[in-house]
C-alpha atoms as a PDB file:
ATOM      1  CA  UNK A   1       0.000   0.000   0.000  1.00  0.00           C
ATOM      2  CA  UNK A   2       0.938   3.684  -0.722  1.00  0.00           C
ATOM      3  CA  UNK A   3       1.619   6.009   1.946  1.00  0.00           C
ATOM      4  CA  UNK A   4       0.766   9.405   2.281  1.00  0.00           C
ATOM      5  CA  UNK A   5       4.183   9.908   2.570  1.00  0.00           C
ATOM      6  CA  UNK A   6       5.085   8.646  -0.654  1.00  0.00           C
ATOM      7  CA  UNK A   7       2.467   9.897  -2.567  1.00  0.00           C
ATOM      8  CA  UNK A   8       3.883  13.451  -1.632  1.00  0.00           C
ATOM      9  CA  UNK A   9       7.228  12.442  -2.609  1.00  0.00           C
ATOM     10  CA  UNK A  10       5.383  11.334  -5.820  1.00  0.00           C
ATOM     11  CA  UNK A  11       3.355  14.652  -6.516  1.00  0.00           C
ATOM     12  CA  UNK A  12       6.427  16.452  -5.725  1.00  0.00           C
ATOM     13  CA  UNK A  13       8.583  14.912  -8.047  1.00  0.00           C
ATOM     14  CA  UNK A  14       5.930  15.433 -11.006  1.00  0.00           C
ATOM     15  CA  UNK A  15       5.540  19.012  -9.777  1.00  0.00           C
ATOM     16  CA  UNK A  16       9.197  19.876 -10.770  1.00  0.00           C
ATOM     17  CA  UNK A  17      10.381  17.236 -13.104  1.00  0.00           C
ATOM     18  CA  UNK A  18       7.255  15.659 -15.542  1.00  0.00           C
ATOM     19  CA  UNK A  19       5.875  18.150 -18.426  1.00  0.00           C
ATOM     20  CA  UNK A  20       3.005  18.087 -20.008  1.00  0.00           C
ATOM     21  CA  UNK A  21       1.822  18.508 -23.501  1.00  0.00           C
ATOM     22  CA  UNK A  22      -1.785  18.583 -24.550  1.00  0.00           C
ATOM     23  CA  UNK A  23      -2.738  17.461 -28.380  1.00  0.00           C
ATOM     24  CA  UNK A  24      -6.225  18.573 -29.552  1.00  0.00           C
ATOM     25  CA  UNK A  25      -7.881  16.797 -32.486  1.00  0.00           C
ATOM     26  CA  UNK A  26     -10.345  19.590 -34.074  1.00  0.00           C
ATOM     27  CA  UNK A  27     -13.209  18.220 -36.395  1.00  0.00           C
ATOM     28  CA  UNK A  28     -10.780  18.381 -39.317  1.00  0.00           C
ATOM     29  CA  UNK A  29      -8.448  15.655 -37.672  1.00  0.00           C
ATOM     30  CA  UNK A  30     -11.372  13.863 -36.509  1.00  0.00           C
ATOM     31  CA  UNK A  31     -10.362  10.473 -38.414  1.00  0.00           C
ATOM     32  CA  UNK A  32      -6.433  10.939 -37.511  1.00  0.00           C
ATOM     33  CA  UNK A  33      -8.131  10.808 -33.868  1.00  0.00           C
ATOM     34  CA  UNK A  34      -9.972   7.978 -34.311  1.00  0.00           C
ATOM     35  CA  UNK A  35      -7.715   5.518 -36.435  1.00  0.00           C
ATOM     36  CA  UNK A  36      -5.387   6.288 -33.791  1.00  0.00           C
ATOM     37  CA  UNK A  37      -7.353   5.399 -30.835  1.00  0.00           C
ATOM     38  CA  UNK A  38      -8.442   2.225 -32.798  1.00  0.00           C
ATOM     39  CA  UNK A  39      -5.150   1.150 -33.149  1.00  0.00           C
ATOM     40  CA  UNK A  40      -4.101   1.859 -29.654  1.00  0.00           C
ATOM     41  CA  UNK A  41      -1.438   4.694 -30.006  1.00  0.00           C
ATOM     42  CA  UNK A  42      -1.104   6.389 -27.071  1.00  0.00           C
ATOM     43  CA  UNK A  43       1.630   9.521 -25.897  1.00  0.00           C
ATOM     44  CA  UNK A  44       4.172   6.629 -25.798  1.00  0.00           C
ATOM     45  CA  UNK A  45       3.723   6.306 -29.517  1.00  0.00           C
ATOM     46  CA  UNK A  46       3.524  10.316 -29.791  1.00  0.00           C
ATOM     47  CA  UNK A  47       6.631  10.700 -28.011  1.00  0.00           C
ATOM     48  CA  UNK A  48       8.299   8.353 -30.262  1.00  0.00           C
ATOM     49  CA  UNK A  49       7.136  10.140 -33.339  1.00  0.00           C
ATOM     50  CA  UNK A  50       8.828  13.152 -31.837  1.00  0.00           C
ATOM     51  CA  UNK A  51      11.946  11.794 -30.665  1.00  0.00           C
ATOM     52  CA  UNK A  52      12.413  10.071 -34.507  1.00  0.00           C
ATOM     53  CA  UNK A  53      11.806  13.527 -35.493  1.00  0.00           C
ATOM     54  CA  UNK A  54      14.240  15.213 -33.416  1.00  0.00           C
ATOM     55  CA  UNK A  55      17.037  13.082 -34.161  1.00  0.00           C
ATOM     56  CA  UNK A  56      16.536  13.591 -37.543  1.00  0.00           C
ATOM     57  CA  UNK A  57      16.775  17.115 -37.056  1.00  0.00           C
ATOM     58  CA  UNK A  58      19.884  17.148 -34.843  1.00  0.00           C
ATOM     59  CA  UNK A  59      21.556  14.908 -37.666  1.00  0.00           C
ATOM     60  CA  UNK A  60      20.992  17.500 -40.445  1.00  0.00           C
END
């Protein structure tokens, strides 16, 4: 079981270490939105697709 104790630690780590990004899909990207929630992507996928990208872009 989780302690109060280490839940703080927990939600104070977050606080100063874990950022956030929110993605909106707007009617236009509807199907991107939905092919990728049937699929099963998820921000572990996103942050792939990201990472690929920025190592591309360091390499140029």
């Amino acid at each position: 079981m989780v302690t109060d104790a280490q839940k703080k630690a927990t939600n104070a780590y977050r606080a100063a270490n874990v950022k956030n990004v929110t993605v909106k899909f707007f009617p236009a990207d509807r199907e991107v939105y939905d092919w990728m929630r049937e699929n099963g992507y998820s921000g572990a996928w996103v942050r792939e697709l990201i990472r690929r990208e920025y190592e591309r872009a360091k390499g140029e």
